[in-house]
PDB file of N, CA and C in Angstrom:
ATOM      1  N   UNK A   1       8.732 -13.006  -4.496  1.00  0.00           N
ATOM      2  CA  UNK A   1       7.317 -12.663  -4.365  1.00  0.00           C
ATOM      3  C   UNK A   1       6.498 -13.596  -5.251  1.00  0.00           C
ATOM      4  N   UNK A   2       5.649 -14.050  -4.842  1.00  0.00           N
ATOM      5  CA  UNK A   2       4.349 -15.045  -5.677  1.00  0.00           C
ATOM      6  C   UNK A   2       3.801 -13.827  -6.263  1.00  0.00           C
ATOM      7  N   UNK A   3       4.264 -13.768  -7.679  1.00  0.00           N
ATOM      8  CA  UNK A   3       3.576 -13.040  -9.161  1.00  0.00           C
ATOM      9  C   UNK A   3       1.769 -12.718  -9.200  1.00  0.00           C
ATOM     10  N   UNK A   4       1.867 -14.543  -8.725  1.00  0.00           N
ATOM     11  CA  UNK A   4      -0.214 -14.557  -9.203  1.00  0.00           C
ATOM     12  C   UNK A   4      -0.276 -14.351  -7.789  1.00  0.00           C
ATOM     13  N   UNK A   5      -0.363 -13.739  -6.879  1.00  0.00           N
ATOM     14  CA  UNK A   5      -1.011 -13.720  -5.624  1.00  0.00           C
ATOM     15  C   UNK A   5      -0.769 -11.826  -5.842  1.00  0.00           C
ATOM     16  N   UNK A   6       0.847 -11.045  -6.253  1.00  0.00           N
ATOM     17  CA  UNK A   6       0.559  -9.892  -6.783  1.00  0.00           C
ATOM     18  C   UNK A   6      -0.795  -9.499  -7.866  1.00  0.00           C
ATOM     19  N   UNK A   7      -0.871 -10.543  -9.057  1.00  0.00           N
ATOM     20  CA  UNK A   7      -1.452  -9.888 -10.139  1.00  0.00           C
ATOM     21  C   UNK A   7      -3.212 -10.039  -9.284  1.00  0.00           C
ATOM     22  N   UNK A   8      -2.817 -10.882  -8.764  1.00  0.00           N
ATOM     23  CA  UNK A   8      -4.751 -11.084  -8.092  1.00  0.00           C
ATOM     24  C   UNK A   8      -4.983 -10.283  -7.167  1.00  0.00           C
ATOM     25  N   UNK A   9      -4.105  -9.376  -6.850  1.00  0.00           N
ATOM     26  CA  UNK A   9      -4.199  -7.883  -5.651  1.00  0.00           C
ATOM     27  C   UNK A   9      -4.434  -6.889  -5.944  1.00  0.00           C
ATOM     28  N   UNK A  10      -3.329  -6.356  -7.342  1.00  0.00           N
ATOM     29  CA  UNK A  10      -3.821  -5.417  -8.050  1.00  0.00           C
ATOM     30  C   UNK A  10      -4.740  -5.585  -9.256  1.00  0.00           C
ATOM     31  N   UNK A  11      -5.183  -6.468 -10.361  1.00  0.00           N
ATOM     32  CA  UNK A  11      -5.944  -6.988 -11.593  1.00  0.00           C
ATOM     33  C   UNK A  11      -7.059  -7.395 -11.228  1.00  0.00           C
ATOM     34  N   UNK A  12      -6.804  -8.165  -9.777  1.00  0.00           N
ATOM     35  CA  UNK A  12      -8.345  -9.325  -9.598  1.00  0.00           C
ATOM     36  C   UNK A  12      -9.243  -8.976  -9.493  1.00  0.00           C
ATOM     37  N   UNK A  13     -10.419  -9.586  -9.342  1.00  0.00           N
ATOM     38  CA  UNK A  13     -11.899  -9.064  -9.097  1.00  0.00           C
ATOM     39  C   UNK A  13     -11.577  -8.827  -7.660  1.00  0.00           C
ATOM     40  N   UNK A  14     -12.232  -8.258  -7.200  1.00  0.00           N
ATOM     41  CA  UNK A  14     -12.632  -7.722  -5.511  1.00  0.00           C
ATOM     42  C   UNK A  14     -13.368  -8.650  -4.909  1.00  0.00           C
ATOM     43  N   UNK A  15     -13.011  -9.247  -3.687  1.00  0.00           N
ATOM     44  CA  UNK A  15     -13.747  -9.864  -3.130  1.00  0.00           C
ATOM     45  C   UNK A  15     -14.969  -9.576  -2.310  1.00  0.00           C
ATOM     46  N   UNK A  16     -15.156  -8.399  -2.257  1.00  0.00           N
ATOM     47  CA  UNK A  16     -16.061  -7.525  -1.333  1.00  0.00           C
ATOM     48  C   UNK A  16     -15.326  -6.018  -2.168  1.00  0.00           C
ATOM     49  N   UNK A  17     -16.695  -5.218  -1.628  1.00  0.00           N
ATOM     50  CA  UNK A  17     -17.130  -3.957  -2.672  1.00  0.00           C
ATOM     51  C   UNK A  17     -15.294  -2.937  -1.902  1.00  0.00           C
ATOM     52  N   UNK A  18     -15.325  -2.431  -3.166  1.00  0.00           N
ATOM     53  CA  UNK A  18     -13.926  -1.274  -2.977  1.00  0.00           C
ATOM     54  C   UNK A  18     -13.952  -0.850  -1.595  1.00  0.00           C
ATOM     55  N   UNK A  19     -12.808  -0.403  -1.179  1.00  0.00           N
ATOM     56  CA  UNK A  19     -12.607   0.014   0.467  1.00  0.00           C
ATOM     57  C   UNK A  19     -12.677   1.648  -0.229  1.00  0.00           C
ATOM     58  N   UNK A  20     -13.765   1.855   1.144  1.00  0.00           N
ATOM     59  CA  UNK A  20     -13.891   3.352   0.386  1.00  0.00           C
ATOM     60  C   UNK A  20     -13.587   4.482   1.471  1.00  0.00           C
ATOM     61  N   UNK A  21     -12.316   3.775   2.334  1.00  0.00           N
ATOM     62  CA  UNK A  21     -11.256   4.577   3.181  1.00  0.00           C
ATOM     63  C   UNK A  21      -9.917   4.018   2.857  1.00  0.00           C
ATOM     64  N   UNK A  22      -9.353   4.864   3.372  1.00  0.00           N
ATOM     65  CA  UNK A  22      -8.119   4.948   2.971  1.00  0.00           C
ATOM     66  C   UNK A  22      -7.143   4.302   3.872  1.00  0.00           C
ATOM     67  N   UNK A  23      -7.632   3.816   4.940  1.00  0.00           N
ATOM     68  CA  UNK A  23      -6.906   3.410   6.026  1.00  0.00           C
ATOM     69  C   UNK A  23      -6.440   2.048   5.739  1.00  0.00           C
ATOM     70  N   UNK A  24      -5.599   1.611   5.982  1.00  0.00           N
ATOM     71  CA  UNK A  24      -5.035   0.372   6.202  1.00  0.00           C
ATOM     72  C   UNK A  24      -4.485  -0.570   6.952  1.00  0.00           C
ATOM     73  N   UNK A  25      -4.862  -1.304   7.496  1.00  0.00           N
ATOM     74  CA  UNK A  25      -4.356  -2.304   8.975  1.00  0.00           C
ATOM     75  C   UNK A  25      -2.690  -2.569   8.478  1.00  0.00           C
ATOM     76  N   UNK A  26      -2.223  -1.831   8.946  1.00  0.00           N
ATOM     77  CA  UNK A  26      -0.466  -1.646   8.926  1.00  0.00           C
ATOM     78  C   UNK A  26      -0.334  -1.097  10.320  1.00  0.00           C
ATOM     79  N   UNK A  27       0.969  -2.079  10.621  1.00  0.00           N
ATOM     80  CA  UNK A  27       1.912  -0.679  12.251  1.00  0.00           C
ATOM     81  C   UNK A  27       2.096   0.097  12.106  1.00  0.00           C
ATOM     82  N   UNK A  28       1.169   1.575  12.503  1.00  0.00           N
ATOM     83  CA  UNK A  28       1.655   2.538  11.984  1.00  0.00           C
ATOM     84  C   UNK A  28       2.934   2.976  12.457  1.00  0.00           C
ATOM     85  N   UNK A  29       4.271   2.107  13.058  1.00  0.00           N
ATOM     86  CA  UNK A  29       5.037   2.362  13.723  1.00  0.00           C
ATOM     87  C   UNK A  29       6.306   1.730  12.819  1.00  0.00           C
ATOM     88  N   UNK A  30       5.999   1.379  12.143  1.00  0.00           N
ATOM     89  CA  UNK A  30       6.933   0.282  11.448  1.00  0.00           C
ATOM     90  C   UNK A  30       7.845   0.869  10.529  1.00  0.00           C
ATOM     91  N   UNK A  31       9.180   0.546   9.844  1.00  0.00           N
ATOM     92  CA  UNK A  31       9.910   1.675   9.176  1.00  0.00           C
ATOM     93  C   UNK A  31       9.227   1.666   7.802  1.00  0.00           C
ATOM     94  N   UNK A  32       8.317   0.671   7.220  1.00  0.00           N
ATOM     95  CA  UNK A  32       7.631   0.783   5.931  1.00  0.00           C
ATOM     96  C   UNK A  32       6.331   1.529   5.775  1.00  0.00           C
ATOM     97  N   UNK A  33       5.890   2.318   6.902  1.00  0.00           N
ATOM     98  CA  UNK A  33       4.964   3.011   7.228  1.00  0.00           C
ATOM     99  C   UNK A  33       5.957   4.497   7.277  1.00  0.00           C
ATOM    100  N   UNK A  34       6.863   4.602   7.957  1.00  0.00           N
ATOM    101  CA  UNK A  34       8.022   5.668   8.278  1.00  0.00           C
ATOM    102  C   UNK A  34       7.942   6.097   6.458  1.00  0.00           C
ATOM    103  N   UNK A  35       8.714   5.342   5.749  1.00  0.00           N
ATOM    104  CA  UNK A  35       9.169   5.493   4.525  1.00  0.00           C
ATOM    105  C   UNK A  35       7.868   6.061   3.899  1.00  0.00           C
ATOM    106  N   UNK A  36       6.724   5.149   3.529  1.00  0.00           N
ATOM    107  CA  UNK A  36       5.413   5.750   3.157  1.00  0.00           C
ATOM    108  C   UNK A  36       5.306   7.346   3.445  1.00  0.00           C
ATOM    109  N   UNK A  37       5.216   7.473   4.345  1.00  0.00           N
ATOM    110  CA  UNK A  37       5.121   8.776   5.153  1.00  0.00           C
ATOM    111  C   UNK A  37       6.246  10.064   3.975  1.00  0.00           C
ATOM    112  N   UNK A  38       7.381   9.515   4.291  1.00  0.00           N
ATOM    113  CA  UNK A  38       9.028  10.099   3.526  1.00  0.00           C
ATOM    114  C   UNK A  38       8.394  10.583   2.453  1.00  0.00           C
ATOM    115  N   UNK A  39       7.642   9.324   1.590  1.00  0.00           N
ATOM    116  CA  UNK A  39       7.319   9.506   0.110  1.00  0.00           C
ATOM    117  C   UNK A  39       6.160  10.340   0.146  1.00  0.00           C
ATOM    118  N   UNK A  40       5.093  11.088   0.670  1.00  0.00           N
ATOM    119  CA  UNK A  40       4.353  11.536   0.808  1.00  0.00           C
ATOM    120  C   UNK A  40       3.607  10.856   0.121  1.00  0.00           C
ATOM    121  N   UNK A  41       3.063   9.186   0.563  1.00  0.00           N
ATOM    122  CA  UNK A  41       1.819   8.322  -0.191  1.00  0.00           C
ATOM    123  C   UNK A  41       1.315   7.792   1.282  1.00  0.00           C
ATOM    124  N   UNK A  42       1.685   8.271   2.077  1.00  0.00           N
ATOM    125  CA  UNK A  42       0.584   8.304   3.381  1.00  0.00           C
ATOM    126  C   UNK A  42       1.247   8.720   4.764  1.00  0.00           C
ATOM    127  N   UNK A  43      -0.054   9.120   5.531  1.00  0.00           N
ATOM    128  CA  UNK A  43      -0.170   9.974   6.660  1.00  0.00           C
ATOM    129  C   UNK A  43      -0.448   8.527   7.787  1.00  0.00           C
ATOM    130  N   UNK A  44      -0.088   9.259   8.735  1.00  0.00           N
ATOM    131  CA  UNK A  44      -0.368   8.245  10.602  1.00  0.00           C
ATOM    132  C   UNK A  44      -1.348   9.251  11.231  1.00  0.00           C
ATOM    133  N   UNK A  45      -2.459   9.279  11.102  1.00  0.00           N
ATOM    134  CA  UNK A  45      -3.977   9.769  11.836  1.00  0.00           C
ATOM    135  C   UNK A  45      -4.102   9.182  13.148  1.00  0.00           C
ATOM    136  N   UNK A  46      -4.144   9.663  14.430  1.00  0.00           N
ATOM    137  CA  UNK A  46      -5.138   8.927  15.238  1.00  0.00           C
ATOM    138  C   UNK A  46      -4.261   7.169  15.498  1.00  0.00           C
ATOM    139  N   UNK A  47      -3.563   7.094  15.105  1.00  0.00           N
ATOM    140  CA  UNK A  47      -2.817   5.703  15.155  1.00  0.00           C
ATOM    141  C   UNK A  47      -3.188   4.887  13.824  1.00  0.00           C
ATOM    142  N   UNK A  48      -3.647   5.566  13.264  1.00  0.00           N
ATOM    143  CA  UNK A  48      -4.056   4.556  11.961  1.00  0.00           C
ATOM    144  C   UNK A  48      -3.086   5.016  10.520  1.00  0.00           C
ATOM    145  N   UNK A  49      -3.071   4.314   9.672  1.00  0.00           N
ATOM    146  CA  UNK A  49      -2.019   4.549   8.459  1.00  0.00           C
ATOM    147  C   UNK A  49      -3.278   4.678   7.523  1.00  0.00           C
ATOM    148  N   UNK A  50      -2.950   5.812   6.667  1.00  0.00           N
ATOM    149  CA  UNK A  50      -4.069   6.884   5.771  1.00  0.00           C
ATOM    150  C   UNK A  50      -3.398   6.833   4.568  1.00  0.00           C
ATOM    151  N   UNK A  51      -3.860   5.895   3.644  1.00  0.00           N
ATOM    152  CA  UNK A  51      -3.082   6.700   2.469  1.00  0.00           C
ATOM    153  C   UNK A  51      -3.437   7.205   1.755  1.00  0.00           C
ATOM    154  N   UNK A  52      -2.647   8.220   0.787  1.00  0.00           N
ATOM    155  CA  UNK A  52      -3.286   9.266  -0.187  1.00  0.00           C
ATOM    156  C   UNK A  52      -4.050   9.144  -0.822  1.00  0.00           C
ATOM    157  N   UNK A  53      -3.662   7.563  -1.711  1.00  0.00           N
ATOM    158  CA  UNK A  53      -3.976   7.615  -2.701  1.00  0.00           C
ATOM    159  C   UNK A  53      -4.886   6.372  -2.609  1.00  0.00           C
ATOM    160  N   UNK A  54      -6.012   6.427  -2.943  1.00  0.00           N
ATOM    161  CA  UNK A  54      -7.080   5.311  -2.753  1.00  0.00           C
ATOM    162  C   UNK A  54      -6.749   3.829  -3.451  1.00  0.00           C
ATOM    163  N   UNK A  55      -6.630   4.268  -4.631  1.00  0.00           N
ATOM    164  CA  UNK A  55      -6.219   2.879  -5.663  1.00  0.00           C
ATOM    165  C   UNK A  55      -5.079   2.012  -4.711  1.00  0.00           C
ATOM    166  N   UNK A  56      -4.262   2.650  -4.272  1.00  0.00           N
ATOM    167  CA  UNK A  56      -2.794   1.783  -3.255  1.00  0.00           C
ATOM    168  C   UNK A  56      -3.679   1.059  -2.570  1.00  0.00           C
ATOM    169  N   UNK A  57      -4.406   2.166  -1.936  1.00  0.00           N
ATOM    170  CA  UNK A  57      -5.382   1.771  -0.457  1.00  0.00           C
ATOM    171  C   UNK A  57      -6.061  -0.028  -0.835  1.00  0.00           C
ATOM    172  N   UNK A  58      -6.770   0.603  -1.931  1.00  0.00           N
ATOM    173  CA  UNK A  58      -7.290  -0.488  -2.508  1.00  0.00           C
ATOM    174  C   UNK A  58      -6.789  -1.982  -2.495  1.00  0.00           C
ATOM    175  N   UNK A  59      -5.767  -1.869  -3.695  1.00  0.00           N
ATOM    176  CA  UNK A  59      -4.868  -2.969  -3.648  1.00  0.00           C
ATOM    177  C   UNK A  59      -4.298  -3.293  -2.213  1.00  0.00           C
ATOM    178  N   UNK A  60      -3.637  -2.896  -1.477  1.00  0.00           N
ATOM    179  CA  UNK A  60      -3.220  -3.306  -0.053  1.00  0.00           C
ATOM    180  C   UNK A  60      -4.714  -3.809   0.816  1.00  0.00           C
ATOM    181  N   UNK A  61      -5.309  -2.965   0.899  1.00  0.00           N
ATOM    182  CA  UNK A  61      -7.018  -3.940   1.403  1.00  0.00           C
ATOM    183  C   UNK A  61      -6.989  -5.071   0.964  1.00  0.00           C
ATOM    184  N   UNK A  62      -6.722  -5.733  -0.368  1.00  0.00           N
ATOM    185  CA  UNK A  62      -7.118  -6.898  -1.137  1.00  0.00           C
ATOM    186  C   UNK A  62      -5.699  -7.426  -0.742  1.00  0.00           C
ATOM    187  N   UNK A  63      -4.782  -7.327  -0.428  1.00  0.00           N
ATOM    188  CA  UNK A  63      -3.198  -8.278  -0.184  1.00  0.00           C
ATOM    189  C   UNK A  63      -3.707  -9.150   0.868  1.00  0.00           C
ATOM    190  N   UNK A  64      -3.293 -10.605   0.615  1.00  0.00           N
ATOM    191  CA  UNK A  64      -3.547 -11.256   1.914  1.00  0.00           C
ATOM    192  C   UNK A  64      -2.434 -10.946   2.944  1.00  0.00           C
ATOM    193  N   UNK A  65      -1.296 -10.146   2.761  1.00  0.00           N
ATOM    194  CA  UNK A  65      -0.821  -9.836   3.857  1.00  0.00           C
ATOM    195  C   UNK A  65      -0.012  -8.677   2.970  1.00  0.00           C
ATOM    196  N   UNK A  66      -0.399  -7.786   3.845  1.00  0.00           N
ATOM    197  CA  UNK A  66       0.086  -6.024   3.903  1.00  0.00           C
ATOM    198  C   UNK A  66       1.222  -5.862   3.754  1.00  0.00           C
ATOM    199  N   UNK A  67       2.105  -6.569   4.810  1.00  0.00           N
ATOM    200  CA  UNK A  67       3.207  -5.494   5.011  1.00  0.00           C
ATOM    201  C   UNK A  67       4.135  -6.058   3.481  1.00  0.00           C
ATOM    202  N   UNK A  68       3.781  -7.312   3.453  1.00  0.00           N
ATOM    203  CA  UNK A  68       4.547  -7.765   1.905  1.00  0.00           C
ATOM    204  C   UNK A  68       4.469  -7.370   0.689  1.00  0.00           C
ATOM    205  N   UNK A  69       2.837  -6.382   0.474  1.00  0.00           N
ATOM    206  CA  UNK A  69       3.015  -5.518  -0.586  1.00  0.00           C
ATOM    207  C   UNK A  69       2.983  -4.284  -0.541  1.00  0.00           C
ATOM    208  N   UNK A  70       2.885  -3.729   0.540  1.00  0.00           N
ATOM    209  CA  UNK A  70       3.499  -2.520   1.534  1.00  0.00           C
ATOM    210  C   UNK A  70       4.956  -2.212   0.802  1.00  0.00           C
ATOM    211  N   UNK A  71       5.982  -3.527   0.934  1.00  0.00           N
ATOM    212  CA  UNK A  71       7.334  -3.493   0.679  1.00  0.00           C
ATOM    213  C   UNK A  71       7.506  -3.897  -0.360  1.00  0.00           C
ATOM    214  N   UNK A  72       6.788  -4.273  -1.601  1.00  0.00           N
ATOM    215  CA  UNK A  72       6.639  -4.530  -2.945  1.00  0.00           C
ATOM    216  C   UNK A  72       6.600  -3.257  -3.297  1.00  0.00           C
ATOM    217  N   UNK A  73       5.739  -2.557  -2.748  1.00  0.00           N
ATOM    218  CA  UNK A  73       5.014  -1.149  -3.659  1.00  0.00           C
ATOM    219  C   UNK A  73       6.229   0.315  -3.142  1.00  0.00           C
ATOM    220  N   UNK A  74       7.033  -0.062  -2.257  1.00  0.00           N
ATOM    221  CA  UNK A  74       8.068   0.492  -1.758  1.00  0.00           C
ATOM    222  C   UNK A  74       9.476   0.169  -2.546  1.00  0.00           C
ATOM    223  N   UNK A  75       9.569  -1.210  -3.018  1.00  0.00           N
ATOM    224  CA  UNK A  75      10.278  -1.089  -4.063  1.00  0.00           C
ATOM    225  C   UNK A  75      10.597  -0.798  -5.322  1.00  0.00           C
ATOM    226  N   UNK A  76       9.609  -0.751  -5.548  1.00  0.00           N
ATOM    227  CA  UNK A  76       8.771  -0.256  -7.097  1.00  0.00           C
ATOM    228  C   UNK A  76       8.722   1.287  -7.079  1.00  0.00           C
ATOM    229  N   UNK A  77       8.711   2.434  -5.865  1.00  0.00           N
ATOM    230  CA  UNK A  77       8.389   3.790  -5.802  1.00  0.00           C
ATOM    231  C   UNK A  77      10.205   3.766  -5.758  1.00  0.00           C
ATOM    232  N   UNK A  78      10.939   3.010  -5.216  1.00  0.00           N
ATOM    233  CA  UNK A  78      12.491   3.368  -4.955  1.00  0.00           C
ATOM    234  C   UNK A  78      13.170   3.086  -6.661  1.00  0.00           C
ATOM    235  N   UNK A  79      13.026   2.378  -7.050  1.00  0.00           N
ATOM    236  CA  UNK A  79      13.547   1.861  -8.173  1.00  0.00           C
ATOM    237  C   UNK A  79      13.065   3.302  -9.502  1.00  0.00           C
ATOM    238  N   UNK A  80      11.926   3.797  -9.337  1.00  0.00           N
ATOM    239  CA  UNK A  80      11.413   4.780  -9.958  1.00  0.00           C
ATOM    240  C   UNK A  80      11.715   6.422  -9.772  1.00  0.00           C
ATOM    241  N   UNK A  81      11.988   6.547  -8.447  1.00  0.00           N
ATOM    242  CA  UNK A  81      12.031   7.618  -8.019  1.00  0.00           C
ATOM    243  C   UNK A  81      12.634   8.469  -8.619  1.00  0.00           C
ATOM    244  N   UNK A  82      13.996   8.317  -9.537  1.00  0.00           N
ATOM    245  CA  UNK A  82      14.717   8.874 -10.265  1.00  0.00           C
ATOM    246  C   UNK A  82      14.392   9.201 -11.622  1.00  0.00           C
ATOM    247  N   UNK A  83      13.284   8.307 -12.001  1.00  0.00           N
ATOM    248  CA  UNK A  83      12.794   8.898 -13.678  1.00  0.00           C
ATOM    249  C   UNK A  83      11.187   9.471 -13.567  1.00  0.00           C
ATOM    250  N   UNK A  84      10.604   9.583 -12.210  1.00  0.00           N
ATOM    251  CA  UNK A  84       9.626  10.260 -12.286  1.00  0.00           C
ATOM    252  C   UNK A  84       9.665  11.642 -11.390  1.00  0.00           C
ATOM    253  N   UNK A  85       8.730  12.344 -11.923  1.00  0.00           N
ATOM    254  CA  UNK A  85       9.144  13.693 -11.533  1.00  0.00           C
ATOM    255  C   UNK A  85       7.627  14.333 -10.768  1.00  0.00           C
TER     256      UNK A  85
END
């Protein structure tokens, strides 16, 4: 994974004002949308991918491509899952 293209997704300034939905241009069909779902950090509305939690929302709005920190932020919830409660 390119580090500074992560830290400028989640740290960076915003290029345009906060996304102030939750939705995200992802397949909502895809198994990293499936898994999302598993983890209860987002819902499939209407065909669209909803996630819970805005700040994610956020950062994934600002990724120049989704599904790569989609599966960043999926590895990071797997690797954790066991020491958070």
């Amino acid at each position: 994974a390119d580090i500074l293209s992560l830290q400028r997704a989640v740290l960076g300034p915003a290029k345009e004002p906060p996304n102030h939905s939750t939705v995200v241009d992802i397949d909502p069909h895809c198994d990293e949308v499936r898994q999302l779902v598993e983890y209860g950090m987002a819902g499939v509305v209407d065909g669209e991918v909803k996630m819970l939690d805005r700040a994610a929302a956020d950062i994934l709005d600002r990724a120049p491509d989704h599904l790569m920190y989609l599966r960043a932020l999926l590895r990071f919830v797997e690797a954790t899952e066991d020491s958070v409660d």
